[in-house]
PDB file of N, CA and C in Angstrom:
ATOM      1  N   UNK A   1     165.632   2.521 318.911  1.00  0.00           N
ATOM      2  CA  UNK A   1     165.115   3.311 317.823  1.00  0.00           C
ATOM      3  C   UNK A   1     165.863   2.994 316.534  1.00  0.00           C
ATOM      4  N   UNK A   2     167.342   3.234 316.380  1.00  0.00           N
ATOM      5  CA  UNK A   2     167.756   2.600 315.436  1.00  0.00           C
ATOM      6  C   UNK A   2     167.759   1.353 315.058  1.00  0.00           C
ATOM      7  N   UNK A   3     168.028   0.701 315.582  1.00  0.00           N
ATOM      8  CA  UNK A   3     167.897  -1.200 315.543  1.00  0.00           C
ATOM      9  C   UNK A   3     167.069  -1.373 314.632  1.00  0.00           C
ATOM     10  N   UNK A   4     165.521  -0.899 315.381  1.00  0.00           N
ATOM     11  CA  UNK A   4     164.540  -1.320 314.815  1.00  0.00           C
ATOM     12  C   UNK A   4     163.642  -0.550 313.870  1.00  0.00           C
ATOM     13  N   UNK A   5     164.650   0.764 313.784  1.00  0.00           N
ATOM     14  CA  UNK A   5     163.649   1.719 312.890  1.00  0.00           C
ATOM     15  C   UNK A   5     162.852   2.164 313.154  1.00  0.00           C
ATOM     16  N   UNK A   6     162.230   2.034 314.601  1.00  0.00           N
ATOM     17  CA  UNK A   6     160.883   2.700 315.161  1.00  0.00           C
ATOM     18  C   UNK A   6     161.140   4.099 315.750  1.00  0.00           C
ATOM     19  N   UNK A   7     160.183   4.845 315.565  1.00  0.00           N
ATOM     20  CA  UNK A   7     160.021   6.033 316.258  1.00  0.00           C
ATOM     21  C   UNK A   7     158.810   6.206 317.030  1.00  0.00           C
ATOM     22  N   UNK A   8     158.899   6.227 318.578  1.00  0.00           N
ATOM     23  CA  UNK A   8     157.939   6.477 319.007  1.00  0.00           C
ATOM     24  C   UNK A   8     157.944   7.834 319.904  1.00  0.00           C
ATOM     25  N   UNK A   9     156.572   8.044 320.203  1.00  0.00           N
ATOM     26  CA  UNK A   9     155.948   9.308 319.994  1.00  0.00           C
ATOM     27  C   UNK A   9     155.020   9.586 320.916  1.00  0.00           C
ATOM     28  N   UNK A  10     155.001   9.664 322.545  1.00  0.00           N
ATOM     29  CA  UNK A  10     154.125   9.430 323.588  1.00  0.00           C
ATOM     30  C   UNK A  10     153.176  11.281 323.406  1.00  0.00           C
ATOM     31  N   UNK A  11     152.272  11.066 323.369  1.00  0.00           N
ATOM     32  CA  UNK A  11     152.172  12.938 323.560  1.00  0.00           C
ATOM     33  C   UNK A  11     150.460  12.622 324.503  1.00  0.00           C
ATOM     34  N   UNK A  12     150.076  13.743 324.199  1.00  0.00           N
ATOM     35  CA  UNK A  12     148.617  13.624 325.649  1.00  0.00           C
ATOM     36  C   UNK A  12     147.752  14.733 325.095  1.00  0.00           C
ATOM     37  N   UNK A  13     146.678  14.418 325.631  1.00  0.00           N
ATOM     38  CA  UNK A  13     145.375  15.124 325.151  1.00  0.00           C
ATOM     39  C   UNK A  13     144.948  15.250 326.778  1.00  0.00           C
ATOM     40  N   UNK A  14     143.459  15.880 326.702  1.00  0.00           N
ATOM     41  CA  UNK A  14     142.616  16.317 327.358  1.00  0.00           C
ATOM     42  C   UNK A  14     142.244  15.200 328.297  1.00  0.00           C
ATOM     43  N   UNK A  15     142.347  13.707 328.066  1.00  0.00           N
ATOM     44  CA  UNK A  15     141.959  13.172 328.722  1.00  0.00           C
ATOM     45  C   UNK A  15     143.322  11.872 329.580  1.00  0.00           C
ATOM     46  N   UNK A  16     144.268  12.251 328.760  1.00  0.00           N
ATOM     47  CA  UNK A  16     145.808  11.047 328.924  1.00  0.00           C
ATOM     48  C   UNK A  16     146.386  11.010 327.493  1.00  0.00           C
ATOM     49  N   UNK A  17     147.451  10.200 328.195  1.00  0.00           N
ATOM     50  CA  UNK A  17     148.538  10.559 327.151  1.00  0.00           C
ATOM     51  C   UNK A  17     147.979   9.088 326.301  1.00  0.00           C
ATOM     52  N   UNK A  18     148.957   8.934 325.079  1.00  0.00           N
ATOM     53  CA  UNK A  18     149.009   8.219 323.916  1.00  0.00           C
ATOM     54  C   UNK A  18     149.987   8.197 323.504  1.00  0.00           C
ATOM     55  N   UNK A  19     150.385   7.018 322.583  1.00  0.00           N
ATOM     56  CA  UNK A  19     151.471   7.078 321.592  1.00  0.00           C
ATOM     57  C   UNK A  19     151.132   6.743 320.068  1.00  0.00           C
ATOM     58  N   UNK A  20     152.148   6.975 319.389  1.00  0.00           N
ATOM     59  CA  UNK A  20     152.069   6.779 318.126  1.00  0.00           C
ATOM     60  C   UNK A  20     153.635   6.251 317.450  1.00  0.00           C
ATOM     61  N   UNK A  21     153.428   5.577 316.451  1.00  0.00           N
ATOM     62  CA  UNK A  21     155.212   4.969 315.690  1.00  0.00           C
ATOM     63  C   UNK A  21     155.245   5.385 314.576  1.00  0.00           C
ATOM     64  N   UNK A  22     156.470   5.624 314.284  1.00  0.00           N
ATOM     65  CA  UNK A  22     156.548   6.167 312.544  1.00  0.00           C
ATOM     66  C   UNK A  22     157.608   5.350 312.444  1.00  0.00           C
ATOM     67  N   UNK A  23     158.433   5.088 310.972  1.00  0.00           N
ATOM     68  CA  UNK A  23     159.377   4.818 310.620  1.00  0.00           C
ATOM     69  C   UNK A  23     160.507   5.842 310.896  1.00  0.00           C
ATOM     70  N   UNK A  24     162.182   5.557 311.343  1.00  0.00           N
ATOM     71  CA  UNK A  24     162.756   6.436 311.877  1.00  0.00           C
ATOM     72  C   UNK A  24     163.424   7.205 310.494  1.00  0.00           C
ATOM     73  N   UNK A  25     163.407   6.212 309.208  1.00  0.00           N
ATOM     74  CA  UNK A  25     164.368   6.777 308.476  1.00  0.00           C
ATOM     75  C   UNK A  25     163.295   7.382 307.113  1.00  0.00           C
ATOM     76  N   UNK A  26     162.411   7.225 307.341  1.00  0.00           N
ATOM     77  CA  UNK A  26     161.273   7.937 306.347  1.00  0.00           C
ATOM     78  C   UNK A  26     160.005   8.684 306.777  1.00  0.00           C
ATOM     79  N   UNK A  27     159.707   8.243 308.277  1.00  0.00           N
ATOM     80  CA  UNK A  27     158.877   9.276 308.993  1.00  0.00           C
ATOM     81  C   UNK A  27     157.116   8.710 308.624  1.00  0.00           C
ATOM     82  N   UNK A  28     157.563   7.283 307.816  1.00  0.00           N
ATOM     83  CA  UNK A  28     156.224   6.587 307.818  1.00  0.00           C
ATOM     84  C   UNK A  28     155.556   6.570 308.748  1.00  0.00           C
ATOM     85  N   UNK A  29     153.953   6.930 309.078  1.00  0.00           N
ATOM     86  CA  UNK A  29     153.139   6.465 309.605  1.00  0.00           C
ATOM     87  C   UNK A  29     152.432   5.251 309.480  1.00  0.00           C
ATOM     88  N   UNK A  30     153.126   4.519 311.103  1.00  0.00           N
ATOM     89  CA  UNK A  30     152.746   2.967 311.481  1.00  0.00           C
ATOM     90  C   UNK A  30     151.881   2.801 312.410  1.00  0.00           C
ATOM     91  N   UNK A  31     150.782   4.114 313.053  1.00  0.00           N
ATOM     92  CA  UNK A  31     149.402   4.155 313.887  1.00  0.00           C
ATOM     93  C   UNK A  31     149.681   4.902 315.250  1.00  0.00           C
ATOM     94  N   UNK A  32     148.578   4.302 316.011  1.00  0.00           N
ATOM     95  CA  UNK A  32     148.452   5.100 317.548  1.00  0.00           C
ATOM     96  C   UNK A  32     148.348   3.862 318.056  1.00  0.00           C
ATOM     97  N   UNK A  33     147.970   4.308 319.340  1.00  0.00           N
ATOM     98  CA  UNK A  33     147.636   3.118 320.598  1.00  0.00           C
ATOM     99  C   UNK A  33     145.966   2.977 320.358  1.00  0.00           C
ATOM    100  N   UNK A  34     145.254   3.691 319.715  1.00  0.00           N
ATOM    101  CA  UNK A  34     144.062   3.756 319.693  1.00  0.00           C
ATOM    102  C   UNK A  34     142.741   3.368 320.938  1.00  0.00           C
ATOM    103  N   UNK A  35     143.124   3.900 321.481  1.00  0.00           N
ATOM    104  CA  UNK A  35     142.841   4.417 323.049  1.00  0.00           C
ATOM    105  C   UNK A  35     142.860   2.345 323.735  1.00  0.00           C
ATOM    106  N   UNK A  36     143.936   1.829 323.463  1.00  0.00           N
ATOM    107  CA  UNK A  36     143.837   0.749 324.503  1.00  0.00           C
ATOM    108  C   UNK A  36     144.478   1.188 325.968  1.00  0.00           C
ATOM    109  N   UNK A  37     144.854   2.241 326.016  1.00  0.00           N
ATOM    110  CA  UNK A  37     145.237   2.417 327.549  1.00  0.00           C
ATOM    111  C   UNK A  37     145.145   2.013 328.622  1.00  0.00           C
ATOM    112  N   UNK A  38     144.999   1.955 329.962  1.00  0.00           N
ATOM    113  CA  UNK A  38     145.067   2.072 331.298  1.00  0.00           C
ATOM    114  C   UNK A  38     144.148   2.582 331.616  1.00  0.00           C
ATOM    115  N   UNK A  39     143.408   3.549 331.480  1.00  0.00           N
ATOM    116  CA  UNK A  39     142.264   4.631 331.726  1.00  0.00           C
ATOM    117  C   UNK A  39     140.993   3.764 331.231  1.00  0.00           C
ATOM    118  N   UNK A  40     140.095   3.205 332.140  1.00  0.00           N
ATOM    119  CA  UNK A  40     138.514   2.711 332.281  1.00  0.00           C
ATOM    120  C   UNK A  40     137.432   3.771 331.829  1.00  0.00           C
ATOM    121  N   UNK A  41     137.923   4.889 331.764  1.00  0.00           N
ATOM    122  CA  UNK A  41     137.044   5.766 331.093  1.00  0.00           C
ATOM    123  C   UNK A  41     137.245   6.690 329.278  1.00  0.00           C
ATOM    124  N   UNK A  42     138.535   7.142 329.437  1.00  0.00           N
ATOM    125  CA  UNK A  42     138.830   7.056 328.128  1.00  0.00           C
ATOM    126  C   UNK A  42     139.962   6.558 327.481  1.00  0.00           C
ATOM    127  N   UNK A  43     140.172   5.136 327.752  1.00  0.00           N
ATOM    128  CA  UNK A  43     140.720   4.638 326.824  1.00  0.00           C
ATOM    129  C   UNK A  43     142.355   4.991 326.722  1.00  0.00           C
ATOM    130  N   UNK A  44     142.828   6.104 326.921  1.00  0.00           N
ATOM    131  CA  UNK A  44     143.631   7.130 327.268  1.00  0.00           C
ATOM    132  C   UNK A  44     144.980   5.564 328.333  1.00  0.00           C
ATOM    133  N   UNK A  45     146.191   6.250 328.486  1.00  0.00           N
ATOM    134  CA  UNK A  45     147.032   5.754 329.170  1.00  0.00           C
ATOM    135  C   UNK A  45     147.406   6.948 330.756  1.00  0.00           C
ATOM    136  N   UNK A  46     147.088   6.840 332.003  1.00  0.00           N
ATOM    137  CA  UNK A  46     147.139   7.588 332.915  1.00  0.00           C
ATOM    138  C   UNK A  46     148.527   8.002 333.434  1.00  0.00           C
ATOM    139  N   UNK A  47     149.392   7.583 332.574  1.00  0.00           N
ATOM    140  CA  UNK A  47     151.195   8.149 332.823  1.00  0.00           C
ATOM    141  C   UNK A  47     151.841   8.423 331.372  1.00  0.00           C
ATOM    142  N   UNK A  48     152.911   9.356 331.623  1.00  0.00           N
ATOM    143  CA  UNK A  48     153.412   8.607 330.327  1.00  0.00           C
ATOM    144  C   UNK A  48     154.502   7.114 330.246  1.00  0.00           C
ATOM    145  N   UNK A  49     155.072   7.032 331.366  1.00  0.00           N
ATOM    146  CA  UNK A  49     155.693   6.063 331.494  1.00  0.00           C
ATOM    147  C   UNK A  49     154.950   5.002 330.951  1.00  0.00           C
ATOM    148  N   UNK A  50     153.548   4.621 331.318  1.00  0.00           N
ATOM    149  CA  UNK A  50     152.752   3.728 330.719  1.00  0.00           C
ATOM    150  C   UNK A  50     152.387   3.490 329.684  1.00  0.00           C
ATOM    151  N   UNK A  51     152.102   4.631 328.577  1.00  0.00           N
ATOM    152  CA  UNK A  51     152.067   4.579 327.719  1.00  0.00           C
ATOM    153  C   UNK A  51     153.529   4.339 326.808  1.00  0.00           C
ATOM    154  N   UNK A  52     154.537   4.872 327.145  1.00  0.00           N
ATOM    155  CA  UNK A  52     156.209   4.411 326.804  1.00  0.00           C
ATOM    156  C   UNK A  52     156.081   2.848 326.659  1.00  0.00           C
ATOM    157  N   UNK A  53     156.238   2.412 327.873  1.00  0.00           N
ATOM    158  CA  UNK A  53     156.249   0.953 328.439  1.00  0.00           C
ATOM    159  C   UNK A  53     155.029  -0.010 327.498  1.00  0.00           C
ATOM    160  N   UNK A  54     154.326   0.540 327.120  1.00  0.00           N
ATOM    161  CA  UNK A  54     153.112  -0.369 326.401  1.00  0.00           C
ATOM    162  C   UNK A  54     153.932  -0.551 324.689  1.00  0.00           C
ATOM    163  N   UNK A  55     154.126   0.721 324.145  1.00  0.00           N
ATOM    164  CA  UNK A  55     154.626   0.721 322.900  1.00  0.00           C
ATOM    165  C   UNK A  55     155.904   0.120 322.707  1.00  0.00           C
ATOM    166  N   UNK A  56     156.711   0.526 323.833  1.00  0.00           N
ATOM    167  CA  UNK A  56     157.723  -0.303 323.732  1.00  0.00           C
ATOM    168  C   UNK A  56     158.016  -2.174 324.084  1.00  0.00           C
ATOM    169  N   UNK A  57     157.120  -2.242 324.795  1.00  0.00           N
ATOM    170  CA  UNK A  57     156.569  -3.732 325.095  1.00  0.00           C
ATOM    171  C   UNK A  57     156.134  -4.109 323.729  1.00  0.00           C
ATOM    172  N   UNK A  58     155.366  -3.567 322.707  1.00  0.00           N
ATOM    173  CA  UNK A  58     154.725  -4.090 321.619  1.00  0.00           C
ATOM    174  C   UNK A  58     155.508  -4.623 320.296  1.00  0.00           C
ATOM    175  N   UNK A  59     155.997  -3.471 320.461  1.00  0.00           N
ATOM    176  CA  UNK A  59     157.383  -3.135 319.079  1.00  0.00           C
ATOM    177  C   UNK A  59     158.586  -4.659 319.719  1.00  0.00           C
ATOM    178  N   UNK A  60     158.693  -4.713 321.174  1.00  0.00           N
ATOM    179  CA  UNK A  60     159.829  -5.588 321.302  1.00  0.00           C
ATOM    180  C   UNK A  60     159.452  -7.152 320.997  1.00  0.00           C
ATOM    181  N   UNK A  61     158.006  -7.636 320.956  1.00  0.00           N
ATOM    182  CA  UNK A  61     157.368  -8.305 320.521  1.00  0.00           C
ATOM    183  C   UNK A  61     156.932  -8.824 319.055  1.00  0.00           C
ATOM    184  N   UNK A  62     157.125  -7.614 318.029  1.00  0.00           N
ATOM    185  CA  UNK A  62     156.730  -8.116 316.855  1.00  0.00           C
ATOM    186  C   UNK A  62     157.372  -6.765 316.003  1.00  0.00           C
ATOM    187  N   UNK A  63     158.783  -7.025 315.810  1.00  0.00           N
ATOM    188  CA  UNK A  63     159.368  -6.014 315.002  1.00  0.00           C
ATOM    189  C   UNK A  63     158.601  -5.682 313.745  1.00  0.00           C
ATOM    190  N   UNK A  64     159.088  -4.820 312.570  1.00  0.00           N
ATOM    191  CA  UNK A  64     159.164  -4.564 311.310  1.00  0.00           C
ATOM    192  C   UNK A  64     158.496  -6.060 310.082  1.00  0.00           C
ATOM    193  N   UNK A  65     160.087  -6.490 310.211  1.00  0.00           N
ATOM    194  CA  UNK A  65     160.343  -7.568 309.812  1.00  0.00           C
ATOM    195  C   UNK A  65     159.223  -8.619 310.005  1.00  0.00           C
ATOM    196  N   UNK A  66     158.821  -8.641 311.099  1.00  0.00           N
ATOM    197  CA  UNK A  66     157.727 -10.093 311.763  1.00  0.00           C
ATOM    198  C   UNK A  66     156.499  -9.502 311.135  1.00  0.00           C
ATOM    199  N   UNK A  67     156.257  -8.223 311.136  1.00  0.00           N
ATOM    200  CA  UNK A  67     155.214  -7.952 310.911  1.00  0.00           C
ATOM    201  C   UNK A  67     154.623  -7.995 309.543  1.00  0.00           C
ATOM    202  N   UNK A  68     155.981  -8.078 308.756  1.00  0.00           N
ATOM    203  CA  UNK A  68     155.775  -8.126 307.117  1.00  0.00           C
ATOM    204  C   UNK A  68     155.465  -9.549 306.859  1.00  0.00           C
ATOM    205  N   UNK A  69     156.151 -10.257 307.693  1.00  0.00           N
ATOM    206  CA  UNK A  69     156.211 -11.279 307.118  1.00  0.00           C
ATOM    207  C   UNK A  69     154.948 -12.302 307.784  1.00  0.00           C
ATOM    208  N   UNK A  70     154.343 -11.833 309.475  1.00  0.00           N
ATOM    209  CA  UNK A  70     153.276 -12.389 309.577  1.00  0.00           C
ATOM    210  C   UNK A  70     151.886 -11.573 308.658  1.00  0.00           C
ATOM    211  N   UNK A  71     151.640 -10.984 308.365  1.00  0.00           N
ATOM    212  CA  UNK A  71     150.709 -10.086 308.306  1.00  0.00           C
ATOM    213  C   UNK A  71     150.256 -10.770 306.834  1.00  0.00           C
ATOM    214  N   UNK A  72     148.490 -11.159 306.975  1.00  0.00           N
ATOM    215  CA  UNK A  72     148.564 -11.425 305.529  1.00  0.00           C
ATOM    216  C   UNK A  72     148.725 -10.422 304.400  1.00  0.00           C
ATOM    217  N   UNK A  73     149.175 -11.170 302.904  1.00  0.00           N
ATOM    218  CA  UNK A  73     149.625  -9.953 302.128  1.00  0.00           C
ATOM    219  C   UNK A  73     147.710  -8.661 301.990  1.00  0.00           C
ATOM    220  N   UNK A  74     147.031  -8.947 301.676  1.00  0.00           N
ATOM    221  CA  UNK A  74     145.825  -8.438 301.522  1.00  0.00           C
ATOM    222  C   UNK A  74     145.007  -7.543 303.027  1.00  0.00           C
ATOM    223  N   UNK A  75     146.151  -7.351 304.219  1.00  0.00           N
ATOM    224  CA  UNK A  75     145.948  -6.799 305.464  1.00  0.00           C
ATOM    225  C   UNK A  75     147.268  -5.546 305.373  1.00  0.00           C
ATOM    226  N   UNK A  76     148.599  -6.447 304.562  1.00  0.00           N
ATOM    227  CA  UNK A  76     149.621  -5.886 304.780  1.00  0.00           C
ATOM    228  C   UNK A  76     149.368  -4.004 304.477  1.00  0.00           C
ATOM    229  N   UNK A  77     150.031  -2.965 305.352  1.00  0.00           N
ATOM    230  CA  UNK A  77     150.415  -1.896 304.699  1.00  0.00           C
ATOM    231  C   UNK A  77     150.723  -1.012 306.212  1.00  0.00           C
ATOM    232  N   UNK A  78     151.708  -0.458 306.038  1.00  0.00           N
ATOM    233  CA  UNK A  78     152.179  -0.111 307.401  1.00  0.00           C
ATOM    234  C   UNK A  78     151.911   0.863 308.153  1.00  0.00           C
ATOM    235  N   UNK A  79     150.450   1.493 307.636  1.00  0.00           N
ATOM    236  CA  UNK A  79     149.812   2.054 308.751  1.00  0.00           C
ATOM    237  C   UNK A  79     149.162   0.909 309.918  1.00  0.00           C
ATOM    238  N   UNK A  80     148.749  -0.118 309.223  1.00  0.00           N
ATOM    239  CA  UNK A  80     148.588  -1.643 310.342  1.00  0.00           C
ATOM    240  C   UNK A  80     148.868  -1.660 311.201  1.00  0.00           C
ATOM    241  N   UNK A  81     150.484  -1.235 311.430  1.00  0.00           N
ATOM    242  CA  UNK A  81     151.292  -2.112 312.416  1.00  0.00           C
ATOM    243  C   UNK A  81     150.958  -1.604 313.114  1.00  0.00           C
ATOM    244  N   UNK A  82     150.383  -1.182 314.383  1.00  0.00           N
ATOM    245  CA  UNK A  82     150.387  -0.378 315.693  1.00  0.00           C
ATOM    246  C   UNK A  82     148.796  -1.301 315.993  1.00  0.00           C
ATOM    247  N   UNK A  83     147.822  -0.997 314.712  1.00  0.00           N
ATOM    248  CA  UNK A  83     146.870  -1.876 315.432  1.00  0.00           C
ATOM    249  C   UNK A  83     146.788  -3.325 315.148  1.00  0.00           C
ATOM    250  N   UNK A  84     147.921  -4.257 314.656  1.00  0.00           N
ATOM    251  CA  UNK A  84     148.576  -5.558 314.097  1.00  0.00           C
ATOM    252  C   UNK A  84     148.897  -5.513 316.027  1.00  0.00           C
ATOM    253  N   UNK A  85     149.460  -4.721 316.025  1.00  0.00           N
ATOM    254  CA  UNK A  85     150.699  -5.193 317.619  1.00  0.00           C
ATOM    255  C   UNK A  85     149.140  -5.122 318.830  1.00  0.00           C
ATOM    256  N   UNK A  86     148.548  -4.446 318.593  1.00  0.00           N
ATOM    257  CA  UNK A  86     147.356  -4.141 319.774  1.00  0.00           C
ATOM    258  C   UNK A  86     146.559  -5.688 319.613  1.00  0.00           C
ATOM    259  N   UNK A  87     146.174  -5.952 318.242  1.00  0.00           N
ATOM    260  CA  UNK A  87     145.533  -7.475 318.396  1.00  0.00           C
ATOM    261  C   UNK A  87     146.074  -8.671 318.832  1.00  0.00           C
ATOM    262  N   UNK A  88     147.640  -8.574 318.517  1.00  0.00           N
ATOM    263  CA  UNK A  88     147.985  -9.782 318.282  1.00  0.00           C
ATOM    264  C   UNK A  88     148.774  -9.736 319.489  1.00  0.00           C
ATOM    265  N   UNK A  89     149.425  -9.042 319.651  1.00  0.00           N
ATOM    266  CA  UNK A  89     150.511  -8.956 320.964  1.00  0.00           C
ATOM    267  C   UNK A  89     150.236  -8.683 322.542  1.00  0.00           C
ATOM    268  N   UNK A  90     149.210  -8.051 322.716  1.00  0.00           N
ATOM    269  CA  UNK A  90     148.662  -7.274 323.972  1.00  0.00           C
ATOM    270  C   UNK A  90     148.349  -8.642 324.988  1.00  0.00           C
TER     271      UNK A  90
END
């Protein structure tokens, strides 16, 4: 969390859990999982461990930094990053 400045954020609805990332030291919003989950019906993640393990798999893949600097400038803005990491990383 510190390292990388991420804050993540597993929580659950009606149908499975989800996550979401913010920035740790400004509380920026950087997206959701936007239902890529585990779950064949909604989209949803069927643990939370799974959903942990996905976000944290993503973030360890394409930090802050990578993301500024891959991301074209005219895409760039850091609500992106969460669905930047779902396209490019998954």
């Amino acid at each position: 969390m510190t390292e990388k400045n991420i804050l993540i954020s597993v929580y659950t609805n009606a149908s499975g859990f989800l996550w979401s990332i913010m920035k740790v030291d400004s509380g920026t919003d950087l997206g959701w999982s936007e239902f890529n989950g585990d779950c064949e019906m909604s989209g949803t993640f069927t643990t939370y461990e799974k959903a942990l393990e996905d976000a944290l798999d993503l973030v360890a893949k394409c930090d802050l930094k990578k993301f500024k600097k891959d991301c074209p400038n005219n895409k760039f803005h850091m609500g992106n990053y969460a669905g930047w990491l779902s396209q490019h990383y998954r």
